[in-house]
N, C-alpha and C. Protein backbone atom coordinates (compact mmCIF):
# COMPACT_ATOMS: atom_id res chain seq x y z
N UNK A 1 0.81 -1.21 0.00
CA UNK A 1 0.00 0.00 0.00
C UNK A 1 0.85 1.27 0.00
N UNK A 2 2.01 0.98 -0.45
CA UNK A 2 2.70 2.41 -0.56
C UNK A 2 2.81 3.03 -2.08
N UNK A 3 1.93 3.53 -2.15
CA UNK A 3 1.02 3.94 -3.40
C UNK A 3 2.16 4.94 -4.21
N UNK A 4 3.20 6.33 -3.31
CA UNK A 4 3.68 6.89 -3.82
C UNK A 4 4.87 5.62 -4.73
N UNK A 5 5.56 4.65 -4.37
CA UNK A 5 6.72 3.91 -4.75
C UNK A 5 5.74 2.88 -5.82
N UNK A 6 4.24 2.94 -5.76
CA UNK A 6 4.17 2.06 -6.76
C UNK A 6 3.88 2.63 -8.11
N UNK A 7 3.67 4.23 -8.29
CA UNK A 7 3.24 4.58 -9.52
C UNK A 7 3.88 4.22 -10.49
N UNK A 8 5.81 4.58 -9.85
CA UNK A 8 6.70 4.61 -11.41
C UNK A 8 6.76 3.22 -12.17
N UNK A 9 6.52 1.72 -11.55
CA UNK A 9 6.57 0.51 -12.06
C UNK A 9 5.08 0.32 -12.52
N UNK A 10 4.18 0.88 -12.26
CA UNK A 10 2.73 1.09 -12.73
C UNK A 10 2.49 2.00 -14.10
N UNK A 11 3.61 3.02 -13.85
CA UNK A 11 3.33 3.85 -15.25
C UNK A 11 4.25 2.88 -16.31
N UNK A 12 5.11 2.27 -15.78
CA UNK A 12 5.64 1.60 -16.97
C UNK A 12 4.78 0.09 -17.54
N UNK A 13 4.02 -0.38 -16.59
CA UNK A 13 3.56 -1.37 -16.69
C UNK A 13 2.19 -0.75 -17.76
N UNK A 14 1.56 0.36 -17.75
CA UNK A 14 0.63 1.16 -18.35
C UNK A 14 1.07 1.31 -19.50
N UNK A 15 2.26 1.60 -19.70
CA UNK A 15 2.99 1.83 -21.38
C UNK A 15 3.36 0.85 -22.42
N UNK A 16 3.64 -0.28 -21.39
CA UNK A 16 4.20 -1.25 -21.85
C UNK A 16 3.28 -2.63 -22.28
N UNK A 17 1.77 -2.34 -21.29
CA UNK A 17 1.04 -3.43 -21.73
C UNK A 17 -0.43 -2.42 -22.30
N UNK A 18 -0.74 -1.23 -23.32
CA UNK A 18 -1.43 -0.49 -23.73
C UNK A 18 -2.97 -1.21 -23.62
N UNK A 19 -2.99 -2.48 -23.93
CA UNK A 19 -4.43 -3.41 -24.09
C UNK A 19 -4.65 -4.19 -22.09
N UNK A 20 -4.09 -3.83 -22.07
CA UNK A 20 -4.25 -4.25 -20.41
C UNK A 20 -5.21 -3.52 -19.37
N UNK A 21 -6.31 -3.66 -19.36
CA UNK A 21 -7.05 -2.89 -18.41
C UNK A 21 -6.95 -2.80 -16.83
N UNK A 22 -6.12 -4.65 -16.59
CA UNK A 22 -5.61 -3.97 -14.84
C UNK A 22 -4.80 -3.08 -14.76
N UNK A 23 -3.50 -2.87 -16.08
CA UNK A 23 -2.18 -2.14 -15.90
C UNK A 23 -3.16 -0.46 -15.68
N UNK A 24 -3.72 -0.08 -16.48
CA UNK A 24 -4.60 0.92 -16.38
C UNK A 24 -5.42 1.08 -14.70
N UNK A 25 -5.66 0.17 -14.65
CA UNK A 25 -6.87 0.49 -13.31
C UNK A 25 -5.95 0.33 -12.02
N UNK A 26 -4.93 -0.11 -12.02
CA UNK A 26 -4.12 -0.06 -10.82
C UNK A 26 -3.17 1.47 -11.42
N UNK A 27 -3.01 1.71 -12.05
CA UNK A 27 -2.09 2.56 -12.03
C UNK A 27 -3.16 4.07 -11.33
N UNK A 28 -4.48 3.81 -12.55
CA UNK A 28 -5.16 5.16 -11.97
C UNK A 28 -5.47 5.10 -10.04
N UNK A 29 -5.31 3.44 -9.60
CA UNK A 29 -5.83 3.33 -8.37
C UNK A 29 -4.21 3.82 -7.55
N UNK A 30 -3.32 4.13 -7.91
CA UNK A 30 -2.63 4.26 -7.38
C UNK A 30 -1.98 5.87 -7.53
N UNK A 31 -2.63 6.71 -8.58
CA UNK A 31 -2.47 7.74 -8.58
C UNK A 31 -3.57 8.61 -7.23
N UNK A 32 -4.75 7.74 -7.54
CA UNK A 32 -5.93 8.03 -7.06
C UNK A 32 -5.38 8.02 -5.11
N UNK A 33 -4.83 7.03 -4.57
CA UNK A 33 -4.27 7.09 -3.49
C UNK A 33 -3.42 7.66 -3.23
N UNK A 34 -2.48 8.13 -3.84
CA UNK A 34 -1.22 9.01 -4.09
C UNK A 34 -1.81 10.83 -3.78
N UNK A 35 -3.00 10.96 -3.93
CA UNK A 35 -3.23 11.87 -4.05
C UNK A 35 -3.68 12.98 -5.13
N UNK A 36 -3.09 11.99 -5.98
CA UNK A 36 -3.04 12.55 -7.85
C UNK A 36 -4.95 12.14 -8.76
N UNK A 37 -5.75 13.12 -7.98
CA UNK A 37 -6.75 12.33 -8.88
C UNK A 37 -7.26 13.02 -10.05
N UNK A 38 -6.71 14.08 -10.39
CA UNK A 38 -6.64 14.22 -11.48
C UNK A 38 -5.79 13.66 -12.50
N UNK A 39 -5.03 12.81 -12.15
CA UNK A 39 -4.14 12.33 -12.97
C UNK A 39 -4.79 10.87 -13.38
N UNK A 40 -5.20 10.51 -12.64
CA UNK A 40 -6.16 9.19 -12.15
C UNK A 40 -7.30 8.99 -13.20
N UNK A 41 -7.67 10.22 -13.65
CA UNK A 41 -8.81 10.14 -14.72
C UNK A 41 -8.61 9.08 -16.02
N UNK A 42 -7.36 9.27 -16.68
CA UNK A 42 -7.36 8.85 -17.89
C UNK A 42 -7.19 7.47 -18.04
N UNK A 43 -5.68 6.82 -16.32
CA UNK A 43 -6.31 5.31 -16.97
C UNK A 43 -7.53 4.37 -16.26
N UNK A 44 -8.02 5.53 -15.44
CA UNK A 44 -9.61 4.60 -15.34
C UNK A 44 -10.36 4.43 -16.03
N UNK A 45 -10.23 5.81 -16.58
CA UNK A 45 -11.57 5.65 -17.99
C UNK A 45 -10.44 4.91 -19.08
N UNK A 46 -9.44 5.06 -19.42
CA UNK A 46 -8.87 3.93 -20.04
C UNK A 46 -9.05 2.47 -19.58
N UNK A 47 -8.80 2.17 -18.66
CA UNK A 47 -9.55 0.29 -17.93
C UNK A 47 -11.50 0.24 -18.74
N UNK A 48 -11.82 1.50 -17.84
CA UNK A 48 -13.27 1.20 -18.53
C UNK A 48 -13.34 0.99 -19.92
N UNK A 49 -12.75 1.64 -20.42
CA UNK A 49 -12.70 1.47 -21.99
C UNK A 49 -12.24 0.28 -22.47
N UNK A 50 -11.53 -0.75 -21.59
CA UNK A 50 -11.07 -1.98 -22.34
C UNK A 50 -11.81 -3.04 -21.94
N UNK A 51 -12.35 -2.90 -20.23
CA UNK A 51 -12.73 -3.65 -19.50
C UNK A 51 -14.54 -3.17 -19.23
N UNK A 52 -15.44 -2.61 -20.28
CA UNK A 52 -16.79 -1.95 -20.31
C UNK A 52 -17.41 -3.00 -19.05
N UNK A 53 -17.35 -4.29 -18.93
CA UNK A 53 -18.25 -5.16 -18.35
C UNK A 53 -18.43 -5.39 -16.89
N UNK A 54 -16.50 -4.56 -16.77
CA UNK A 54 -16.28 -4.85 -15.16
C UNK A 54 -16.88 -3.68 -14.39
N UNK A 55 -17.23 -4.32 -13.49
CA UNK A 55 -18.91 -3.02 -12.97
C UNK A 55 -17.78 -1.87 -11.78
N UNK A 56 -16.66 -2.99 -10.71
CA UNK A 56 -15.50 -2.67 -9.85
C UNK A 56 -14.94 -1.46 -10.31
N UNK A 57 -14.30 -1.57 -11.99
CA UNK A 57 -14.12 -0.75 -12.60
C UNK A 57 -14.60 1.13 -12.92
N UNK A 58 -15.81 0.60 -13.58
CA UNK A 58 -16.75 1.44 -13.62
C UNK A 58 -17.13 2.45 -12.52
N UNK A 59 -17.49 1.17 -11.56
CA UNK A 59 -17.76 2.37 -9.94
C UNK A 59 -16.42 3.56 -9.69
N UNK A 60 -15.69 2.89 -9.27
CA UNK A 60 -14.52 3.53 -9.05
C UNK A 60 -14.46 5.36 -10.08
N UNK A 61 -14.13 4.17 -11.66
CA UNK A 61 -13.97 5.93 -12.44
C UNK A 61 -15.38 6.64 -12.41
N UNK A 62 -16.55 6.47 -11.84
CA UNK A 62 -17.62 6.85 -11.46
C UNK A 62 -17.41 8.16 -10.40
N UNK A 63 -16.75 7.82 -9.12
CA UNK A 63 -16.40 8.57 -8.51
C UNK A 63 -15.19 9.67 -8.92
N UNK A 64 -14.52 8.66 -9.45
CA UNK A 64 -13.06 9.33 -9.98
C UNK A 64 -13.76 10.67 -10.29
N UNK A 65 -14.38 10.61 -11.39
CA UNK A 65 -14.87 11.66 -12.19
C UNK A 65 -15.50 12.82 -11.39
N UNK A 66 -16.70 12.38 -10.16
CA UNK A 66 -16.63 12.98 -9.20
C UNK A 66 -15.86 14.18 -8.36
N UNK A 67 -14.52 13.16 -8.11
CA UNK A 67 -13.91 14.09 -7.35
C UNK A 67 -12.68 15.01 -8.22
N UNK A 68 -13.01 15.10 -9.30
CA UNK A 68 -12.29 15.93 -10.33
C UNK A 68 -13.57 16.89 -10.81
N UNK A 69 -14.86 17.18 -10.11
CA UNK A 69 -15.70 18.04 -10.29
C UNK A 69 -16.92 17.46 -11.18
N UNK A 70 -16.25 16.67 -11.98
CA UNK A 70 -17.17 16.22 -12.90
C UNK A 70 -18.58 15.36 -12.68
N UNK A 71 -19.61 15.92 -11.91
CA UNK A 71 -20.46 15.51 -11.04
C UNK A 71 -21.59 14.52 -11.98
N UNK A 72 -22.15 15.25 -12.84
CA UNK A 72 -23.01 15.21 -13.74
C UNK A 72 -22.50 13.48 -14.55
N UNK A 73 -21.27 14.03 -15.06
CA UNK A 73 -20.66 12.30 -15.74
C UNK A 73 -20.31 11.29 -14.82
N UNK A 74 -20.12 11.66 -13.87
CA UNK A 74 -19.77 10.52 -12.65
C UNK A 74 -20.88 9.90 -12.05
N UNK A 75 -22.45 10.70 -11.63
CA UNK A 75 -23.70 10.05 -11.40
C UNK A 75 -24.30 9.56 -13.08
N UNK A 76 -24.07 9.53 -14.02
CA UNK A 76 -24.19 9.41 -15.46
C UNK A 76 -23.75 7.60 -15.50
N UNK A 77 -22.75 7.80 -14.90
CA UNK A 77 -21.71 6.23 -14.93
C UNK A 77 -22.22 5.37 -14.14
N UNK A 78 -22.21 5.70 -12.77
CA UNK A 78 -22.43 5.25 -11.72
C UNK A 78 -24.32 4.51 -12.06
N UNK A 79 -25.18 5.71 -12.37
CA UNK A 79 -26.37 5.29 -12.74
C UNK A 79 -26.79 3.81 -13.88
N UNK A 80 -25.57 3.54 -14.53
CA UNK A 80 -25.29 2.82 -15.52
C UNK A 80 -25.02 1.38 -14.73
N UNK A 81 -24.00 1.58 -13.74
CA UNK A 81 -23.45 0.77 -13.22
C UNK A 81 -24.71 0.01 -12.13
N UNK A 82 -25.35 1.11 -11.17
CA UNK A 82 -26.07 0.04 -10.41
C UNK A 82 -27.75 -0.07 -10.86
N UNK A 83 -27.79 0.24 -12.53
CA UNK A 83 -28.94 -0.07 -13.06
C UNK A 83 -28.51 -1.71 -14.16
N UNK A 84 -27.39 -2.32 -13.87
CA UNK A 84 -27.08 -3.39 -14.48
C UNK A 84 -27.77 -4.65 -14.21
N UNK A 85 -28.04 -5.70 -14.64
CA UNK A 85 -28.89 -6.78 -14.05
C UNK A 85 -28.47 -7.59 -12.84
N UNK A 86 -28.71 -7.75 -11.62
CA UNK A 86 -28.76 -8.55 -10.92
C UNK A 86 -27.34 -7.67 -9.97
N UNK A 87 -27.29 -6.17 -10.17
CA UNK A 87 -26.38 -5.90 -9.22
C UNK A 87 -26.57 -5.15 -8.26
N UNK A 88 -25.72 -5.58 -6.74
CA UNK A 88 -25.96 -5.90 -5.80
C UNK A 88 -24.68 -5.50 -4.67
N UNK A 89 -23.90 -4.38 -5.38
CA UNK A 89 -22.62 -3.99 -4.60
C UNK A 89 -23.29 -2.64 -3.56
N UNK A 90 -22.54 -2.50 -2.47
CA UNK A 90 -22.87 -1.41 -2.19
C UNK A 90 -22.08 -0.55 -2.89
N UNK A 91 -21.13 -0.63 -2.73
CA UNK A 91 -20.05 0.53 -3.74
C UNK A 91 -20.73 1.59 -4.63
N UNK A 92 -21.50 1.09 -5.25
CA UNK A 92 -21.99 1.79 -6.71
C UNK A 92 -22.90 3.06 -5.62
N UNK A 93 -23.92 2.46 -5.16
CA UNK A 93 -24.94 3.36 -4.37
C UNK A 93 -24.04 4.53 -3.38
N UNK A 94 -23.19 3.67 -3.00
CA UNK A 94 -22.42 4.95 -1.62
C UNK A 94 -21.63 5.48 -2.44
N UNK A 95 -20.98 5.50 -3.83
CA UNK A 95 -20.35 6.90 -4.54
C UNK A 95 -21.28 7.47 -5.16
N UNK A 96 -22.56 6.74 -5.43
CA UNK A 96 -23.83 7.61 -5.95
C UNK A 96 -24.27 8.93 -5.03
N UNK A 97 -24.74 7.78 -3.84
CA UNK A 97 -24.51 9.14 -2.70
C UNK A 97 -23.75 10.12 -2.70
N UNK A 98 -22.64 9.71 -2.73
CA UNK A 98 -21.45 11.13 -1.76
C UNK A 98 -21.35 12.06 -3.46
N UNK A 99 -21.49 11.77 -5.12
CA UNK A 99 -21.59 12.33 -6.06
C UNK A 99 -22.85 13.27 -5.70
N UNK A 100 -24.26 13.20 -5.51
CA UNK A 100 -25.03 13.51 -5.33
C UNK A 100 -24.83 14.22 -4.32
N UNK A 101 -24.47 13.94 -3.18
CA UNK A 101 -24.59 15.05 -2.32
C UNK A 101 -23.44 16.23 -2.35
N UNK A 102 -22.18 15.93 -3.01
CA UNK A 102 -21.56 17.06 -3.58
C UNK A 102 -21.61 17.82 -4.84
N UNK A 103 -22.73 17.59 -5.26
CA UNK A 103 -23.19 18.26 -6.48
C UNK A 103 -23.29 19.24 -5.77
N UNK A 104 -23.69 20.55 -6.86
CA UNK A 104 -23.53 21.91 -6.85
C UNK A 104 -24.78 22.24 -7.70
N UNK A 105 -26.16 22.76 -7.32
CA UNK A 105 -26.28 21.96 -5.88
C UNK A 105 -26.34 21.01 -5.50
N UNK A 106 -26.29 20.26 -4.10
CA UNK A 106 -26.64 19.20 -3.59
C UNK A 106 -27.95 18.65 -4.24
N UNK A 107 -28.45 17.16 -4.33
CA UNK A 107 -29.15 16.61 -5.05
C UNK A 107 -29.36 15.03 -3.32
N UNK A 108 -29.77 16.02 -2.44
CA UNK A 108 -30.06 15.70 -1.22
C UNK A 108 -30.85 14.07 -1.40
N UNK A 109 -32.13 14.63 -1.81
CA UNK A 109 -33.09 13.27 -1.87
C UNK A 109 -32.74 12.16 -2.23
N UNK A 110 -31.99 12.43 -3.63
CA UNK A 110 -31.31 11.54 -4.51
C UNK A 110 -29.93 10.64 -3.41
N UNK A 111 -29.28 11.42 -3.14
CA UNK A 111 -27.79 11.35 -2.08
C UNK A 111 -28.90 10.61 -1.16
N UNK A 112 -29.61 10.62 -0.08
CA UNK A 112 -30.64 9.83 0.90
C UNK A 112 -31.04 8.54 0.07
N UNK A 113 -31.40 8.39 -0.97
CA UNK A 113 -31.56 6.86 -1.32
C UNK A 113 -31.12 6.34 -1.94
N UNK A 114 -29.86 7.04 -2.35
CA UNK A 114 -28.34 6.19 -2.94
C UNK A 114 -27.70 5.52 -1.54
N UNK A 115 -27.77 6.28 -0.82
CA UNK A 115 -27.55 5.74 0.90
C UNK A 115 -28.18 4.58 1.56
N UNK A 116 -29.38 5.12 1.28
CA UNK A 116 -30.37 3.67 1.92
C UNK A 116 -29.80 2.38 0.76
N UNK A 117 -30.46 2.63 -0.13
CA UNK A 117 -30.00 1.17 -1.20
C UNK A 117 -29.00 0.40 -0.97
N UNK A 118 -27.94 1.36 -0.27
CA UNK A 118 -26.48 0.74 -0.07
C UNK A 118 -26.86 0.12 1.40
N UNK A 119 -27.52 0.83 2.43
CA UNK A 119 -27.46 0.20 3.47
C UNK A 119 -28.71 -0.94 3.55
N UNK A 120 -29.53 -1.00 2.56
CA UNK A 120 -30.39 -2.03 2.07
C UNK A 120 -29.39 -3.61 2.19
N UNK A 121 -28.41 -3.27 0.91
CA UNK A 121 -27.75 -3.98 0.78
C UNK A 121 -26.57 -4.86 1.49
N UNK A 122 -26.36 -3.38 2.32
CA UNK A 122 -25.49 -3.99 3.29
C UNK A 122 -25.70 -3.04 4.91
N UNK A 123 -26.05 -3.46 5.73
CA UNK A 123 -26.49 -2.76 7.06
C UNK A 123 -25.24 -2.34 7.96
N UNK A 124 -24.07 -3.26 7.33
CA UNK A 124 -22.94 -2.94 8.09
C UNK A 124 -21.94 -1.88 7.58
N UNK A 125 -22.71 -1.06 6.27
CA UNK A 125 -21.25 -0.35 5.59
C UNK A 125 -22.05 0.85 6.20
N UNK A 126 -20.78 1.14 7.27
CA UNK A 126 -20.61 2.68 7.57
C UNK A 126 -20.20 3.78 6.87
N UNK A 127 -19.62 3.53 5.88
CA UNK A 127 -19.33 4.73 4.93
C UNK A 127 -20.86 5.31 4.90
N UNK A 128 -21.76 3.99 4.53
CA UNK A 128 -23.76 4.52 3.70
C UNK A 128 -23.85 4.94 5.01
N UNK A 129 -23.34 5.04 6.22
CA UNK A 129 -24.25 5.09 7.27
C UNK A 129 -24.19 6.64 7.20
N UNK A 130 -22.49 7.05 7.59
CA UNK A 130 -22.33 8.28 7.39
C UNK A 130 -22.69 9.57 6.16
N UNK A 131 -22.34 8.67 5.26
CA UNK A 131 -22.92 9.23 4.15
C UNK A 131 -24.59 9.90 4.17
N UNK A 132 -25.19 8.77 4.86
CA UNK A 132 -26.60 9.12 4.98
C UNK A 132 -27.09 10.00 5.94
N UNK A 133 -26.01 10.15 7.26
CA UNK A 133 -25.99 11.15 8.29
C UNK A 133 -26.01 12.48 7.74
N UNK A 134 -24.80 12.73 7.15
CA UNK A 134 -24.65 14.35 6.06
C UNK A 134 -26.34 14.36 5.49
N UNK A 135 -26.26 13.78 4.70
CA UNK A 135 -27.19 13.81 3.23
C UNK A 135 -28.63 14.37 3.82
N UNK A 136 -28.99 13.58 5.24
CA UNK A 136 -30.05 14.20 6.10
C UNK A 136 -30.27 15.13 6.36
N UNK A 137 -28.81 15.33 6.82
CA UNK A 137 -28.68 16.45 7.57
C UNK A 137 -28.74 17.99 6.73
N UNK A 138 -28.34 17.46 5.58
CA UNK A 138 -28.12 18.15 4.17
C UNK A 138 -30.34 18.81 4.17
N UNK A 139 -30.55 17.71 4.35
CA UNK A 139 -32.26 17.52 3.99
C UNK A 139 -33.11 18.46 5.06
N UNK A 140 -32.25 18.61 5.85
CA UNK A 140 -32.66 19.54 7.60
C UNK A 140 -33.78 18.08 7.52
N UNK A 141 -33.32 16.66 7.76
CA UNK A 141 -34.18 15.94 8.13
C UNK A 141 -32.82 15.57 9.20
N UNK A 142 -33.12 16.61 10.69
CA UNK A 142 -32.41 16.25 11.52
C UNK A 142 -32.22 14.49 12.26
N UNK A 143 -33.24 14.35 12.73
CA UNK A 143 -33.45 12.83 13.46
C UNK A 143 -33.03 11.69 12.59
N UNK A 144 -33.34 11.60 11.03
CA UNK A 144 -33.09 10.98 10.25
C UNK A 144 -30.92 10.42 10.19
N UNK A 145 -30.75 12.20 10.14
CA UNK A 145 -29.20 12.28 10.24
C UNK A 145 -28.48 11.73 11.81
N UNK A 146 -29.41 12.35 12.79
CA UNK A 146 -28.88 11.39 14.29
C UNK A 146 -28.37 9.85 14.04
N UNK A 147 -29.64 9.34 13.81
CA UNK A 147 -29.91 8.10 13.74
C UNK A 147 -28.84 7.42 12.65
N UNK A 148 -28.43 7.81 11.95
CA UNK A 148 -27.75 8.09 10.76
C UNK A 148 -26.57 7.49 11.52
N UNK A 149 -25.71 8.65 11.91
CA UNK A 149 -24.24 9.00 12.35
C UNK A 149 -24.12 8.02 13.93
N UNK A 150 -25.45 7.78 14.44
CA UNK A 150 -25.07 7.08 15.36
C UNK A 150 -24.86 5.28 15.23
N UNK A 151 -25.51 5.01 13.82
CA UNK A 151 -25.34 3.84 13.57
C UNK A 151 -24.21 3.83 13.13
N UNK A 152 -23.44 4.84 11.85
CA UNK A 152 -22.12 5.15 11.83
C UNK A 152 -21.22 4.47 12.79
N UNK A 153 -21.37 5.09 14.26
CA UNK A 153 -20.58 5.10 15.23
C UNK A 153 -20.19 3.34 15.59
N UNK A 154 -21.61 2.72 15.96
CA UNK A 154 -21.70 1.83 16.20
C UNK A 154 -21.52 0.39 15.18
N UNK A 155 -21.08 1.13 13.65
CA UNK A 155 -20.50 -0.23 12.63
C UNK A 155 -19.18 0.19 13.01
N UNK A 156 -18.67 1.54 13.18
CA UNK A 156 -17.13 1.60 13.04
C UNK A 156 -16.87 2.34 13.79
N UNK A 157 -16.28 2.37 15.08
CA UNK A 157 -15.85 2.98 16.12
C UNK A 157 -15.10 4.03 15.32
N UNK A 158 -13.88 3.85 14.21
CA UNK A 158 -13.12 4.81 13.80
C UNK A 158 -13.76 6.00 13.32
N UNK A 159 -15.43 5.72 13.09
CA UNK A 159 -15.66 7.21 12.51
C UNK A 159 -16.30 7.87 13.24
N UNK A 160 -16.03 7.84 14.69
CA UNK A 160 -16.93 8.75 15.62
C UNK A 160 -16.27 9.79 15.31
N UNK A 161 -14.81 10.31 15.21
CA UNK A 161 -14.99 12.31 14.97
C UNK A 161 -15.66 12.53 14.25
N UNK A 162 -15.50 11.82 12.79
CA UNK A 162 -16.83 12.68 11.74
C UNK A 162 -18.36 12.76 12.23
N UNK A 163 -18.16 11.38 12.78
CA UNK A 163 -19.73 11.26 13.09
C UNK A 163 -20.00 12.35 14.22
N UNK A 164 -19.44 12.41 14.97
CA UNK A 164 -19.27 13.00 16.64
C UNK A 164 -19.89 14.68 15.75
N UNK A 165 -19.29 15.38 15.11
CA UNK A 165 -19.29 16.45 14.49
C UNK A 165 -21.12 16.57 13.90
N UNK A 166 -21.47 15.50 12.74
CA UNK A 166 -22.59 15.61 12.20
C UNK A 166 -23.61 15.56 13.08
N UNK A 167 -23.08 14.69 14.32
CA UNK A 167 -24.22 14.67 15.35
C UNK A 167 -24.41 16.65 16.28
N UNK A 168 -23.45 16.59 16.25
CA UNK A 168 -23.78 18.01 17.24
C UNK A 168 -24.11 19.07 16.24
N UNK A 169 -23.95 19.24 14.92
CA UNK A 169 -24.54 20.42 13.64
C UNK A 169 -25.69 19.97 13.48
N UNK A 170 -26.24 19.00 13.83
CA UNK A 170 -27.85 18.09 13.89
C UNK A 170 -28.73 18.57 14.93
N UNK A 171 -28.01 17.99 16.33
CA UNK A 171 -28.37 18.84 17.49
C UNK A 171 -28.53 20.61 17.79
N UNK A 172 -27.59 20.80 16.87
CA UNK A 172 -27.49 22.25 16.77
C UNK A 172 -28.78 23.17 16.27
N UNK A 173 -28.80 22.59 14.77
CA UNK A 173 -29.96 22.85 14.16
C UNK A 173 -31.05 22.77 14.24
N UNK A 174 -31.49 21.39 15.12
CA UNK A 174 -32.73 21.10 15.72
C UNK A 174 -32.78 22.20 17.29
N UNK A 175 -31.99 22.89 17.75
CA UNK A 175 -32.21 23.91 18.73
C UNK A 175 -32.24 23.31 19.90
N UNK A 176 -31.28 22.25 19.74
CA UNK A 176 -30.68 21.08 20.98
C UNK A 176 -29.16 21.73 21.50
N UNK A 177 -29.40 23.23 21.87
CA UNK A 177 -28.15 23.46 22.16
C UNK A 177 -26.92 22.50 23.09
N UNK A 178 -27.82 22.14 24.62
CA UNK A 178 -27.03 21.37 25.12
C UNK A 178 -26.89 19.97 24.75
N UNK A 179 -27.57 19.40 24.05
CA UNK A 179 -27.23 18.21 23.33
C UNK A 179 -26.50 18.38 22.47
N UNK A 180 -26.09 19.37 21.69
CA UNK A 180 -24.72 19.60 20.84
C UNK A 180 -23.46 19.89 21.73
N UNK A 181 -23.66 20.68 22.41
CA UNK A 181 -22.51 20.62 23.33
C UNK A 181 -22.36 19.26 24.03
N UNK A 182 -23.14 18.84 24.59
CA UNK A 182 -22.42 17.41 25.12
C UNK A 182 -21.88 16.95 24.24
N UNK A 183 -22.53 16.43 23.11
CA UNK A 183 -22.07 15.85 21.74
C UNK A 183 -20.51 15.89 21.32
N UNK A 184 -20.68 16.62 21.91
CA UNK A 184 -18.75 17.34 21.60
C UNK A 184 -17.86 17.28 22.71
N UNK A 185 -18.45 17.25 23.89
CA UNK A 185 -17.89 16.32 24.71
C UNK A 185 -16.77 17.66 25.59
């Protein structure tokens, strides 16, 4: 996982095998961790382009596209991806979400049941949990977002600061002053 030392044997492995869609999808996955996600764009959508069927794929430069602004083509992809037959990842739904809810504007409702679907699918992925905490909270459907961030808490201990945070701007907003302040501890 040391993403910066694996690009340069990745970019050569990218040059050297042009028809290769893992050499592509690890390299963009390793720009993408590196920090580089704009750089990340071309061989994801290059993998997608060789590898159209692989859905893993797809999700991924789904978001990719996302977090290079490109909101509109990234829920475009993504919509593609978890409207396929018989699929059943959460992945697809929780970058649907977090695309949707960083749209400009936010696309709240949409972001809330890209969330649920995922936690449909899977009750234990805290990413949908948190994801769905914001997106609520996004919705001023305060209680929704509590309930949200506290299940968060309770799949993954590691995300109580974020969560810890969404809970007290929840409390806040609902005019739970001292329940935001405790919240924060």
């Amino acid at each position: 996982e040391n993403y910066t030392a694996a690009v340069p044997p990745l970019e050569k492995a990218h040059t050297l095998l042009p028809g290769s869609a893992e050499a592509h999808y690890y390299l963009g996955r390793a720009y993408q961790f590196d920090g580089k996600t704009k750089e990340a764009l071309e061989p994801y959508h290059k993998a997608v382009e060789l590898a159209p069927a692989n859905l893993d794929f797809r999700t991924t430069y789904g978001l990719i596209l996302g977090l290079n602004g490109q909101y509109e083509a990234g829920v475009s992809e993504l919509k593609k991806v978890v409207a396929s037959p018989g699929y059943k990842s959460t992945a697809g739904y929780t970058n649907l979400g977090w695309l949707y809810r960083n749209s400009d504007p936010p696309k709240t409702e949409d972001s809330v049941a890209a969330y649920k679907k995922a936690l449909e699918l899977d009750p234990k992925n805290a990413q949908a949990a948190l994801g769905l905490g914001w997106s609520a909270s996004y919705a001023k459907r305060y209680d929704e977002a509590i309930d949200a961030y506290q299940k968060a808490i309770q799949i993954d201990a590691s995300l109580a600061g974020q969560a810890q945070k969404g809970l007290a701007w929840s409390y806040f907003f609902k005019r739970d002053f001292a329940k935001s302040r405790e919240t924060l501890g």
